[in-house]
N, C-alpha and C. Protein backbone atom coordinates (compact mmCIF):
# COMPACT_ATOMS: atom_id res chain seq x y z
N UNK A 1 14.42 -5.49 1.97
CA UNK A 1 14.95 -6.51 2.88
C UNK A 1 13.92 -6.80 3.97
N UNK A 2 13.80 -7.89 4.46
CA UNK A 2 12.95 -7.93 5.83
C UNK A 2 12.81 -7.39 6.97
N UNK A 3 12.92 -7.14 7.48
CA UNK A 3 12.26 -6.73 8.83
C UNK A 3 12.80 -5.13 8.45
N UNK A 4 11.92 -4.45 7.46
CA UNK A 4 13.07 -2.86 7.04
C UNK A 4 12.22 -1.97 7.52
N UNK A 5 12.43 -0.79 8.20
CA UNK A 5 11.63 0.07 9.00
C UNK A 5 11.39 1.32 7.95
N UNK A 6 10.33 2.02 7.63
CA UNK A 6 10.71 2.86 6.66
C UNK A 6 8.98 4.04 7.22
N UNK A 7 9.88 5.36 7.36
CA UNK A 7 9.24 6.67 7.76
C UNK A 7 8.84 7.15 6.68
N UNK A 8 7.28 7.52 6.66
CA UNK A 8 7.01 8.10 5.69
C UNK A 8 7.10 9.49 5.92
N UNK A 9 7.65 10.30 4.67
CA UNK A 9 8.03 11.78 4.53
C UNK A 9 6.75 12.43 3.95
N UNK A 10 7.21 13.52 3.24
CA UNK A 10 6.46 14.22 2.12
C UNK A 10 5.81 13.04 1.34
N UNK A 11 4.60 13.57 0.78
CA UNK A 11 4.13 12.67 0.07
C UNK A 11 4.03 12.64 -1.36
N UNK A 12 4.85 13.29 -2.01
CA UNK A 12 5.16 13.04 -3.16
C UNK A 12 6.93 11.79 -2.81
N UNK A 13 7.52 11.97 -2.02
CA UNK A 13 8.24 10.88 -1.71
C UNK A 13 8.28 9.55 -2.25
N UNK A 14 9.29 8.81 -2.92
CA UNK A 14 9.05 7.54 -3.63
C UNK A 14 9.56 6.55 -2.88
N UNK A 15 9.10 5.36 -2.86
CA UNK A 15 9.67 3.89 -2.43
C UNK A 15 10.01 2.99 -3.45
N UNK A 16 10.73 2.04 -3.54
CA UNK A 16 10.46 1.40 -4.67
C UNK A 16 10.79 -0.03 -3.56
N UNK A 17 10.06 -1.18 -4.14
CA UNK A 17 10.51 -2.63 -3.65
C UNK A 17 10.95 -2.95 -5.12
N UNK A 18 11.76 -3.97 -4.55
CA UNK A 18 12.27 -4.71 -6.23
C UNK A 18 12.76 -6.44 -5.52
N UNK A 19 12.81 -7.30 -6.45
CA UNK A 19 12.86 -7.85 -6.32
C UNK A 19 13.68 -8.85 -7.26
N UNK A 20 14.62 -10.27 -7.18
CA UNK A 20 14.80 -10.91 -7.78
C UNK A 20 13.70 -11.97 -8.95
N UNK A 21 13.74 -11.93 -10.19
CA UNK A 21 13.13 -12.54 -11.51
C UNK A 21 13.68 -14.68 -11.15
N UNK A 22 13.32 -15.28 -11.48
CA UNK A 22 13.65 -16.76 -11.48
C UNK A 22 14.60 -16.69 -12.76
N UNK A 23 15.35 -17.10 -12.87
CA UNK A 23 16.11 -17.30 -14.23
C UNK A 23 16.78 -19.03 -14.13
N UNK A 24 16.44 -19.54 -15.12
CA UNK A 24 15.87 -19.40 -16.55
C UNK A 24 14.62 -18.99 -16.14
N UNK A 25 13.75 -18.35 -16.91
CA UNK A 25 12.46 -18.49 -16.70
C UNK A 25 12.06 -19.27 -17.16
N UNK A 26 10.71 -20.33 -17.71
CA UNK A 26 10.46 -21.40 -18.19
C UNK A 26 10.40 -21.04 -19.19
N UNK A 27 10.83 -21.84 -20.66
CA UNK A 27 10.99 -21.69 -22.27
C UNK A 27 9.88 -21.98 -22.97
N UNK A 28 8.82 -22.56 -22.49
CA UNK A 28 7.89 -23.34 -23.21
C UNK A 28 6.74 -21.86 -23.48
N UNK A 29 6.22 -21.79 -24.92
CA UNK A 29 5.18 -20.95 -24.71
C UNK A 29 4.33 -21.24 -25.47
N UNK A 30 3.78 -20.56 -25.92
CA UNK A 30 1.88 -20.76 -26.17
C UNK A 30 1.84 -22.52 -25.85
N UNK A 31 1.39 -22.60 -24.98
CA UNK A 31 1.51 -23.91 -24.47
C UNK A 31 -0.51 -24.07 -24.42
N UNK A 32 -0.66 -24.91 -25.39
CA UNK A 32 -1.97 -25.92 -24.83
C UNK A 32 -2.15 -27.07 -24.10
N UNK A 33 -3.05 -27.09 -23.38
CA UNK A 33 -2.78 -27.64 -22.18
C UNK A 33 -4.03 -28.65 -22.44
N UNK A 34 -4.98 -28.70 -23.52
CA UNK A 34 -6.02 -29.38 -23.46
C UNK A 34 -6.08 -30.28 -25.17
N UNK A 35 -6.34 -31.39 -25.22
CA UNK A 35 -6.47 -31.46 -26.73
C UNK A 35 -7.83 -30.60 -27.00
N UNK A 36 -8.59 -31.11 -26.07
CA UNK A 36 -10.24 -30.84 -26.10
C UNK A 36 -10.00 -29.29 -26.04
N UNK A 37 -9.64 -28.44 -25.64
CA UNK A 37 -9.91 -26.84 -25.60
C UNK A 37 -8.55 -26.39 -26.58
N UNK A 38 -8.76 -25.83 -26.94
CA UNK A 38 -7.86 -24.94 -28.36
C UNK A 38 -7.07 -23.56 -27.68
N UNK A 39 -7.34 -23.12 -26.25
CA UNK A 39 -7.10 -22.28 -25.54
C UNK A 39 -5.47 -22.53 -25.37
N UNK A 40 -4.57 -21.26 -25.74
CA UNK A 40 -3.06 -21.78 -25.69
C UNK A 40 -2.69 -20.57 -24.70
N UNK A 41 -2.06 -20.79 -23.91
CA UNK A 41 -1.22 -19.66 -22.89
C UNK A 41 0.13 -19.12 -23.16
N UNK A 42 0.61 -18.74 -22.90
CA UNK A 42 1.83 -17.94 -23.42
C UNK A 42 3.00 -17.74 -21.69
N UNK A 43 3.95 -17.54 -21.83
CA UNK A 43 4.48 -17.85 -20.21
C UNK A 43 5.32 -16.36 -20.70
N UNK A 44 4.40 -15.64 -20.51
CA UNK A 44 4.38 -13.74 -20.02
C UNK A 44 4.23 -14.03 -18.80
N UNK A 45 5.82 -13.49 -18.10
CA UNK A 45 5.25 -14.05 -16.74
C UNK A 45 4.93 -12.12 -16.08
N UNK A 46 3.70 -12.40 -15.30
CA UNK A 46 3.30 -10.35 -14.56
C UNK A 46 3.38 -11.19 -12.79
N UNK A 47 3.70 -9.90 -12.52
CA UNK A 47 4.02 -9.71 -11.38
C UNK A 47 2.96 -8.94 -10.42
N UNK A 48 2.63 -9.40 -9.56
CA UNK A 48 2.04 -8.72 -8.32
C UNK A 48 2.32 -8.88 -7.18
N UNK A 49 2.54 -7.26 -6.47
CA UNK A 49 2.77 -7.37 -4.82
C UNK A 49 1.82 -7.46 -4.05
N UNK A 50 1.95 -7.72 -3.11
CA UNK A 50 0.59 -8.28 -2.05
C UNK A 50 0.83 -7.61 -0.30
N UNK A 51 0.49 -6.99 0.30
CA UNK A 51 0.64 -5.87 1.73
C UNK A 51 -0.50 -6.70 2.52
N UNK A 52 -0.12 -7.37 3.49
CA UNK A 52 -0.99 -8.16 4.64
C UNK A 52 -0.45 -6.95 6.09
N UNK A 53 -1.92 -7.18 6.39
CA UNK A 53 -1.77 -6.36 8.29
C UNK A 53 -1.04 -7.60 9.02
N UNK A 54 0.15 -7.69 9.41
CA UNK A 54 0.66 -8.51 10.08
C UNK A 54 0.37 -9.42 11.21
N UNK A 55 -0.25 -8.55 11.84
CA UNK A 55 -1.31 -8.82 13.21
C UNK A 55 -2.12 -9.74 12.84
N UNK A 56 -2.62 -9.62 12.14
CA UNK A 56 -3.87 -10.66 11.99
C UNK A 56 -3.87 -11.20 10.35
N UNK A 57 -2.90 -10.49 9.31
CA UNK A 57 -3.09 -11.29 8.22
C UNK A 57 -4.44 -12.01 7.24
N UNK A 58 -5.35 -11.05 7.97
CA UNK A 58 -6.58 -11.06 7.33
C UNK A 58 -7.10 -9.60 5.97
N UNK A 59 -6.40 -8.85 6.41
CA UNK A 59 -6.49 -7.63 5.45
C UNK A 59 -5.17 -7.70 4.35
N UNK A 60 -5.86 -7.19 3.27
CA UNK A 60 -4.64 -7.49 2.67
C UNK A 60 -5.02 -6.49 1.31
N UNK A 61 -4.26 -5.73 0.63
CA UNK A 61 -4.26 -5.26 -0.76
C UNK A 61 -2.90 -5.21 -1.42
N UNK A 62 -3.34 -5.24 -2.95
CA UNK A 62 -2.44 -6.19 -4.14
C UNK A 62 -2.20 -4.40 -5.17
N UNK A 63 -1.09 -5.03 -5.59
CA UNK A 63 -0.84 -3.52 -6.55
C UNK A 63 -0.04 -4.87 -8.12
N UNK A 64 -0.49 -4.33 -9.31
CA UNK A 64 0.65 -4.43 -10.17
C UNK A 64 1.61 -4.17 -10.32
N UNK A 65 2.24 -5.04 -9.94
CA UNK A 65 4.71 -4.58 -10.59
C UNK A 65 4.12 -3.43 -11.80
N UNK A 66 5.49 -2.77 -11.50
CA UNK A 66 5.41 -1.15 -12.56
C UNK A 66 5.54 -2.24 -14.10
N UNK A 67 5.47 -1.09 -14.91
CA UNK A 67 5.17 -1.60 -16.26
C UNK A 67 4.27 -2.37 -16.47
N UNK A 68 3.04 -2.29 -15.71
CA UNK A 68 1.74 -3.33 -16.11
C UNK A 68 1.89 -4.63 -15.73
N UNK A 69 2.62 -4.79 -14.80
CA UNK A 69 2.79 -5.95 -13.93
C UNK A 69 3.99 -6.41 -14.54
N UNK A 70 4.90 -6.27 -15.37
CA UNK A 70 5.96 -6.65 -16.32
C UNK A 70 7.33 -6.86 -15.72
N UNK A 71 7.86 -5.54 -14.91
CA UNK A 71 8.77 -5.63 -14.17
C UNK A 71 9.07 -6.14 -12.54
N UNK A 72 10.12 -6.75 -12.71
CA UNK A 72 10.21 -6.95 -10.85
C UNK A 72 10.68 -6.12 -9.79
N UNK A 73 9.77 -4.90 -10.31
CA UNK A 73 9.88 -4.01 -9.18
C UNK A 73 7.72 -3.25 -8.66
N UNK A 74 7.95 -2.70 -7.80
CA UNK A 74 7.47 -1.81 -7.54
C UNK A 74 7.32 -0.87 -7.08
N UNK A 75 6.99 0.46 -8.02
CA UNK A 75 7.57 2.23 -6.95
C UNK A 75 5.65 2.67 -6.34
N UNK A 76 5.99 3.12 -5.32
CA UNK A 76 4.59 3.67 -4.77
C UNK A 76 5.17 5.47 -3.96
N UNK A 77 4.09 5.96 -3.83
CA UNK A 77 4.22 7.12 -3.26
C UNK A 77 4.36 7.19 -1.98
N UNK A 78 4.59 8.04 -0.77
CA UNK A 78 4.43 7.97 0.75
C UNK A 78 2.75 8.47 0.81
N UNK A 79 2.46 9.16 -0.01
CA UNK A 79 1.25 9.50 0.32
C UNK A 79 0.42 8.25 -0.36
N UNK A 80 0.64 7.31 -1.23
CA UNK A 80 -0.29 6.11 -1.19
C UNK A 80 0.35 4.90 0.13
N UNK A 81 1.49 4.82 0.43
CA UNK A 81 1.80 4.17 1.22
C UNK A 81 0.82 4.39 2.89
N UNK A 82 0.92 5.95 3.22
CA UNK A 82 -0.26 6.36 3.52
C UNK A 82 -1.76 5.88 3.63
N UNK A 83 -2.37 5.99 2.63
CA UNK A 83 -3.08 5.30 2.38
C UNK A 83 -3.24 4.01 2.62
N UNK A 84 -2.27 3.09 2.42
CA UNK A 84 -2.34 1.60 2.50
C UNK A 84 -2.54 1.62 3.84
N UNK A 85 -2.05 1.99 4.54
CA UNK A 85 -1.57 1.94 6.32
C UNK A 85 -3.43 2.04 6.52
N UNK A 86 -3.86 3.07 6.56
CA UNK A 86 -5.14 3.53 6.90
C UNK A 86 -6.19 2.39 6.39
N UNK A 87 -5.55 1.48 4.88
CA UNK A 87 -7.09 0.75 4.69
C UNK A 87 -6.49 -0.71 5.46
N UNK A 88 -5.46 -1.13 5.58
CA UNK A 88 -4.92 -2.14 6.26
C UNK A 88 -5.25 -2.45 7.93
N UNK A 89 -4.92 -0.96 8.32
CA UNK A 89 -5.49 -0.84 10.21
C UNK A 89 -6.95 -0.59 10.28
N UNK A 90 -7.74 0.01 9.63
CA UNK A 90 -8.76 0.53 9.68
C UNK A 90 -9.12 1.77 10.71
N UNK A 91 -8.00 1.90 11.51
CA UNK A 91 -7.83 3.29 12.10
C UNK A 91 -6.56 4.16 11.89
N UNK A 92 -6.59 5.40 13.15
CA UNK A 92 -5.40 5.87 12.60
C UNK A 92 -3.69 5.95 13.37
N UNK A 93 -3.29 4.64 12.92
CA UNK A 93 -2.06 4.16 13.97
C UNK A 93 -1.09 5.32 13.55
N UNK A 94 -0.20 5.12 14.35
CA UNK A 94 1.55 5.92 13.89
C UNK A 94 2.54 4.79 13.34
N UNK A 95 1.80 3.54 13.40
CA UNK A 95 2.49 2.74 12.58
C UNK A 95 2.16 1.28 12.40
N UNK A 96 2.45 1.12 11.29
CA UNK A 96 1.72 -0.78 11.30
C UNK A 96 2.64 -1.85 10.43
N UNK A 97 2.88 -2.71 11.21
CA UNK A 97 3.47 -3.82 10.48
C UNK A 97 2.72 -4.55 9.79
N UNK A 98 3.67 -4.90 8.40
CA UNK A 98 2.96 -5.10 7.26
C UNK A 98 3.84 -6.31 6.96
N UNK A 99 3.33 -7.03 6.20
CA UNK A 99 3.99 -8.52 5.63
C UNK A 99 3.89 -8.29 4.35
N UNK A 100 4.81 -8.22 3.63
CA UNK A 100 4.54 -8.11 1.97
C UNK A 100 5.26 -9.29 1.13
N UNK A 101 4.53 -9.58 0.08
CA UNK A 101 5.53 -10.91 -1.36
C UNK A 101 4.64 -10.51 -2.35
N UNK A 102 5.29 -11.45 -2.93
CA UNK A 102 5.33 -11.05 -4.44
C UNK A 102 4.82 -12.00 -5.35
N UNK A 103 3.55 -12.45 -6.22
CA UNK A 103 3.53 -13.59 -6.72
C UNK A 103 3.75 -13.22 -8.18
N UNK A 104 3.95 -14.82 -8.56
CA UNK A 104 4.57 -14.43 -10.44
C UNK A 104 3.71 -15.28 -11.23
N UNK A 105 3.02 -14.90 -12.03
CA UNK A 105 1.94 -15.69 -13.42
C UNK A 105 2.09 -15.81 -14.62
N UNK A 106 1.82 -16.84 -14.77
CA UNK A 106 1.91 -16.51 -16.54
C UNK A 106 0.68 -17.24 -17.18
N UNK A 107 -0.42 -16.94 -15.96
CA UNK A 107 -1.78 -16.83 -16.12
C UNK A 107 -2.24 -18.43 -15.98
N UNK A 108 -0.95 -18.95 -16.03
CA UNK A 108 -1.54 -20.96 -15.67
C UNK A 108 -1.01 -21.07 -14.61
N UNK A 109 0.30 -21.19 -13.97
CA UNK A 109 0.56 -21.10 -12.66
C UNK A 109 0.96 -19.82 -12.27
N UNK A 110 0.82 -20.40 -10.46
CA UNK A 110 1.28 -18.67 -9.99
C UNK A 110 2.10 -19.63 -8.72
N UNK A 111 3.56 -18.08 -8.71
CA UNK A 111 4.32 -18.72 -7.53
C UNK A 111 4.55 -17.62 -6.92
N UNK A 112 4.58 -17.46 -5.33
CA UNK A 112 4.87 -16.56 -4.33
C UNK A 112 6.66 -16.46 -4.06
N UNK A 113 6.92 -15.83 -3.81
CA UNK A 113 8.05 -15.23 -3.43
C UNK A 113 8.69 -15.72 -2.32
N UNK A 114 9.82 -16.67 -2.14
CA UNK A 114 9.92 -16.92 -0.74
C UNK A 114 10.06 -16.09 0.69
N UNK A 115 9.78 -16.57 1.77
CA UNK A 115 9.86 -15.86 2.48
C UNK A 115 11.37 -16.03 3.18
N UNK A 116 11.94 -15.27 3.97
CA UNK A 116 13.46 -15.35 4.78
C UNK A 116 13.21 -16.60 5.10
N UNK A 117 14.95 -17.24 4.85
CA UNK A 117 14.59 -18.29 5.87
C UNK A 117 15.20 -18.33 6.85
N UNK A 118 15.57 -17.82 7.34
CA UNK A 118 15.46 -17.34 9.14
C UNK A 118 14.96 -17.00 9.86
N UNK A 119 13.53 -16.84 9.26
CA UNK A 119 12.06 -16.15 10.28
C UNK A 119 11.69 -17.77 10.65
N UNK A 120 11.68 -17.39 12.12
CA UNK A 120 11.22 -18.45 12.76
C UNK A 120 9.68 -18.23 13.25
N UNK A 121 9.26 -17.57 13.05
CA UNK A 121 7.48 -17.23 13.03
C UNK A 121 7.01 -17.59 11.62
N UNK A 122 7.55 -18.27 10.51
CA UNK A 122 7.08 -18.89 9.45
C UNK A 122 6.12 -17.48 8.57
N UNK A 123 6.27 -16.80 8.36
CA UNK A 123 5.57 -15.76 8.14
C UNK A 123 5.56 -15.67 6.24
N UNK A 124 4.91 -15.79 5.35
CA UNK A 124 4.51 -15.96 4.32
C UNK A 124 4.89 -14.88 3.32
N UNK A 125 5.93 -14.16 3.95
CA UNK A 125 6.66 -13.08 3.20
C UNK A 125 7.44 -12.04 3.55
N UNK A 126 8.08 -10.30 3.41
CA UNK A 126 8.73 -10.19 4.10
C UNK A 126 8.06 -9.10 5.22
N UNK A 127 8.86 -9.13 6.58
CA UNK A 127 8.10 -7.95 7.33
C UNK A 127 8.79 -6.49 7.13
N UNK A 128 7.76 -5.65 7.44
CA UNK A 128 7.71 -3.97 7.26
C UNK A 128 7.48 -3.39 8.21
N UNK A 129 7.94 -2.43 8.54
CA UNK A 129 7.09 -1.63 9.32
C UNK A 129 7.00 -0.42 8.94
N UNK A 130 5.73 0.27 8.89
CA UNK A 130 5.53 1.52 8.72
C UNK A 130 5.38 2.78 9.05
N UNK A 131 5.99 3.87 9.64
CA UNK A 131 6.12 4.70 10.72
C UNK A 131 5.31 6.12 9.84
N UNK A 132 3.86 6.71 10.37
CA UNK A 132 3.61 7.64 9.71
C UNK A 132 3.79 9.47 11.21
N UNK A 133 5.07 9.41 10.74
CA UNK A 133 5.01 10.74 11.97
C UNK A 133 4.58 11.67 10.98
N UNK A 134 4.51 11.94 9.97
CA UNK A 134 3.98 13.06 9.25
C UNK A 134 2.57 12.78 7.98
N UNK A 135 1.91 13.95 7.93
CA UNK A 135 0.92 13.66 7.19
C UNK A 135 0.86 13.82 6.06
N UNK A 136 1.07 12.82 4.89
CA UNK A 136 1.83 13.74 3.71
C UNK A 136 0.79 14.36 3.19
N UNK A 137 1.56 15.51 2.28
CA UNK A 137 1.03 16.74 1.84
C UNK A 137 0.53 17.77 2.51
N UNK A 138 0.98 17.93 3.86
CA UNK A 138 0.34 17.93 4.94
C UNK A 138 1.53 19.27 5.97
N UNK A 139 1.59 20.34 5.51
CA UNK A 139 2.84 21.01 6.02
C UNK A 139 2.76 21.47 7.55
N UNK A 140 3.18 21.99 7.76
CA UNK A 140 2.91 22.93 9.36
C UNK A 140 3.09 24.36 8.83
N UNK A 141 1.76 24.92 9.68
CA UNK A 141 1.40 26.20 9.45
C UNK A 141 2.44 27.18 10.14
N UNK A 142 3.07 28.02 8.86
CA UNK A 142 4.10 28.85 9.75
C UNK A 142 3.87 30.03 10.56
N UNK A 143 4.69 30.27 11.19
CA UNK A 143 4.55 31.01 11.72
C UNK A 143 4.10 32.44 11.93
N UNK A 144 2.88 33.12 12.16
CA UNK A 144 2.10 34.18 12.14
C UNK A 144 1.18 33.86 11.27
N UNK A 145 0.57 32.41 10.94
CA UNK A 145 -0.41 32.26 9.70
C UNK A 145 -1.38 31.61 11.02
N UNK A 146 -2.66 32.00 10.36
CA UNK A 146 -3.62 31.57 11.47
C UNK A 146 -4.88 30.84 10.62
N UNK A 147 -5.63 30.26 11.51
CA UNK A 147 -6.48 29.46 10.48
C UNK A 147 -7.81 29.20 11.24
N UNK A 148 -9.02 29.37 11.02
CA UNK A 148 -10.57 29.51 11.73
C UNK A 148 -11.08 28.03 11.15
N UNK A 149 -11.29 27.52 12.45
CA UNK A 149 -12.35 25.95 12.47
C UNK A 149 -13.41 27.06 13.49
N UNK A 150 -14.36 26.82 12.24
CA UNK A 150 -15.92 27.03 12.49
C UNK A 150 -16.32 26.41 12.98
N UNK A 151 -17.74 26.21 14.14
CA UNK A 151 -18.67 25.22 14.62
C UNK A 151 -19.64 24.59 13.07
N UNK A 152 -20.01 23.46 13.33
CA UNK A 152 -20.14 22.93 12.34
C UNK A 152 -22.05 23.07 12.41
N UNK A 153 -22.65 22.66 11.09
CA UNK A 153 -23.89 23.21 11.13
C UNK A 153 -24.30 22.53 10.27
N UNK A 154 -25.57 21.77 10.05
CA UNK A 154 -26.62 21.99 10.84
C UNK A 154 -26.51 21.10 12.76
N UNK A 155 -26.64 21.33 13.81
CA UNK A 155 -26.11 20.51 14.81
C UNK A 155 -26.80 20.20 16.13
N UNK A 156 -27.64 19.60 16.27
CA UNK A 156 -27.19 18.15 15.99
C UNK A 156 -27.52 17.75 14.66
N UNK A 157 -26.67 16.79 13.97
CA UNK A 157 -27.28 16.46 12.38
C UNK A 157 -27.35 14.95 11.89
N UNK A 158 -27.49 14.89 11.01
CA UNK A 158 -28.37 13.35 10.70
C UNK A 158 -28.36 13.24 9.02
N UNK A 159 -27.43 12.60 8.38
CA UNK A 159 -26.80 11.89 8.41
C UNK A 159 -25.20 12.73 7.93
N UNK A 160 -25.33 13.98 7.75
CA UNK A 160 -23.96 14.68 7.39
C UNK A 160 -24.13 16.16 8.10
N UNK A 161 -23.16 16.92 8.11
CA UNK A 161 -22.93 18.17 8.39
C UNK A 161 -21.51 18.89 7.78
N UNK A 162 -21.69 20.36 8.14
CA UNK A 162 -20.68 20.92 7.52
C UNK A 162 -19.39 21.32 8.34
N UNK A 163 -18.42 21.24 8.20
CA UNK A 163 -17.61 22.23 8.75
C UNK A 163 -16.91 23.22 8.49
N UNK A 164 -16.98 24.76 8.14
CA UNK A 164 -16.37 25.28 8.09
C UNK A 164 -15.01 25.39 8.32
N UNK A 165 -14.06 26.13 7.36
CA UNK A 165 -12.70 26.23 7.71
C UNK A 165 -11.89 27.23 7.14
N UNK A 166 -11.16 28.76 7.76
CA UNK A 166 -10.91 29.49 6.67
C UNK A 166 -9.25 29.33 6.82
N UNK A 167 -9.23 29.71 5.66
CA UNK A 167 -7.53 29.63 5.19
C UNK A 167 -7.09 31.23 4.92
N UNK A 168 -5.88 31.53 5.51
CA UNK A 168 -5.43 32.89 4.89
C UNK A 168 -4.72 32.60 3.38
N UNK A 169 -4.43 31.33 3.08
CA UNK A 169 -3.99 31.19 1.67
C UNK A 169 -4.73 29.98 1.60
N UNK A 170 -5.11 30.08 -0.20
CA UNK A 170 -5.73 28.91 -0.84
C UNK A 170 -4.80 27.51 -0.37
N UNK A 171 -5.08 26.51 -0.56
CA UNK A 171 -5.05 25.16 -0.96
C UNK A 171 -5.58 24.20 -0.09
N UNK A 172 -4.99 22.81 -0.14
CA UNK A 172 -5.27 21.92 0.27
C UNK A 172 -5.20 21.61 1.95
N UNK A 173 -6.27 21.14 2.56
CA UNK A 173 -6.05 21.22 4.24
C UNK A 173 -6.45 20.09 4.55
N UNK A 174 -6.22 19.02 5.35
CA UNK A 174 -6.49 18.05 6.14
C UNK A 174 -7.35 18.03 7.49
N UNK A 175 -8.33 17.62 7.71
CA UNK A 175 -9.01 17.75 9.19
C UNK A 175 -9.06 16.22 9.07
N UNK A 176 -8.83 16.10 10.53
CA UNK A 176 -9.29 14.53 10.72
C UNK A 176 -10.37 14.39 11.98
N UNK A 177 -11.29 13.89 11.87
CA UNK A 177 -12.46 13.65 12.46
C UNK A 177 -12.46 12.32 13.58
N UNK A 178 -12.31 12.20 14.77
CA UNK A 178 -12.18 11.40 15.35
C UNK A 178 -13.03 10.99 16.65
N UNK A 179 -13.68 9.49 17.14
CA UNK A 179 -14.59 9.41 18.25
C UNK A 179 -13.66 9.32 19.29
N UNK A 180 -13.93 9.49 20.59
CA UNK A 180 -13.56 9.24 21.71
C UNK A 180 -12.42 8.39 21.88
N UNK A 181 -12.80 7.45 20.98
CA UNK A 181 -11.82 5.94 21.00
C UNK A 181 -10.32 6.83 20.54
N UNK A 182 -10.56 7.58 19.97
CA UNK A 182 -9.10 7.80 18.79
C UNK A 182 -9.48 7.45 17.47
């Protein structure tokens, strides 16, 4: 739905968007469109979603509808949702509004998804917002577990360096590296 607020959890966590199909869909298929070209199209209609930074509506990345673009849905993870947030802001917010639709092909035309029509900011699809209070995959260290951030080496360095980090148990750890700015 539009304006839907949604916290990302754990990151194996699922979302799914879905959406309404046009029905009828159009009947006509392998359709040639040229006498001169022999090239015939077929009205398979695939689906793709589309995630704009709201703010400025200049960033933007596209995923295939599940089933190979086939169905009118799409499921994503919190930990790729995650992700999206980070390549959309280009830093690291606690949350970003996102504009998302949906366009439909059948490789000769393509149609977008309407947007509400009660948004009076005319906005080209629906709004999101994305709230990341947690880091997925990302637990909190319990209690009496301790963990060593080493000074990093070689330092000063040019063009990489290391950082040490010990774990009292194996796996996966997150450091995030940040300038002055945030």
């Amino acid at each position: 739905a539009d304006s839907t607020e949604l916290t990302l959890m754990a990151a194996s966590h699922v979302e799914r968007f879905t959406w309404s199909k046009a029905e009828p869909q159009d009947p006509y298929t392998n359709i040639q469109i040229s006498m001169f070209d022999p090239s015939t199209f077929s009205d398979e209609v695939t689906y793709t979603i589309r995630f704009f930074d709201a703010a400025s509506v200049t960033r933007m990345i596209r995923f295939q509808s599940d089933n190979d673009g086939t169905d009118s849905s799409f499921t994503i993870t919190h930990a790729d949702l995650y992700d999206l947030v980070d390549q959309l802001s280009h830093s690291p917010v606690p949350e970003e509004h996102v504009v998302w639709f949906v366009t439909a092909t059948d490789q000769l035309y393509i149609t977008e998804s309407s947007p509400p029509s009660h948004d009076t900011r005319y906005r080209a699809g629906f709004y999101l917002t994305i709230h990341r209070r947690v880091t997925p995959g990302v637990q909190p260290i319990p209690e009496g577990m301790t963990f060593t951030l080493h000074p990093n080496y070689p330092n000063p360095f040019n063009p990489g360096t290391e950082i040490p980090v010990e774990l009292h148990v194996s796996g996966h750890c997150w450091l995030q590296v940040l300038d002055l700015m945030g």
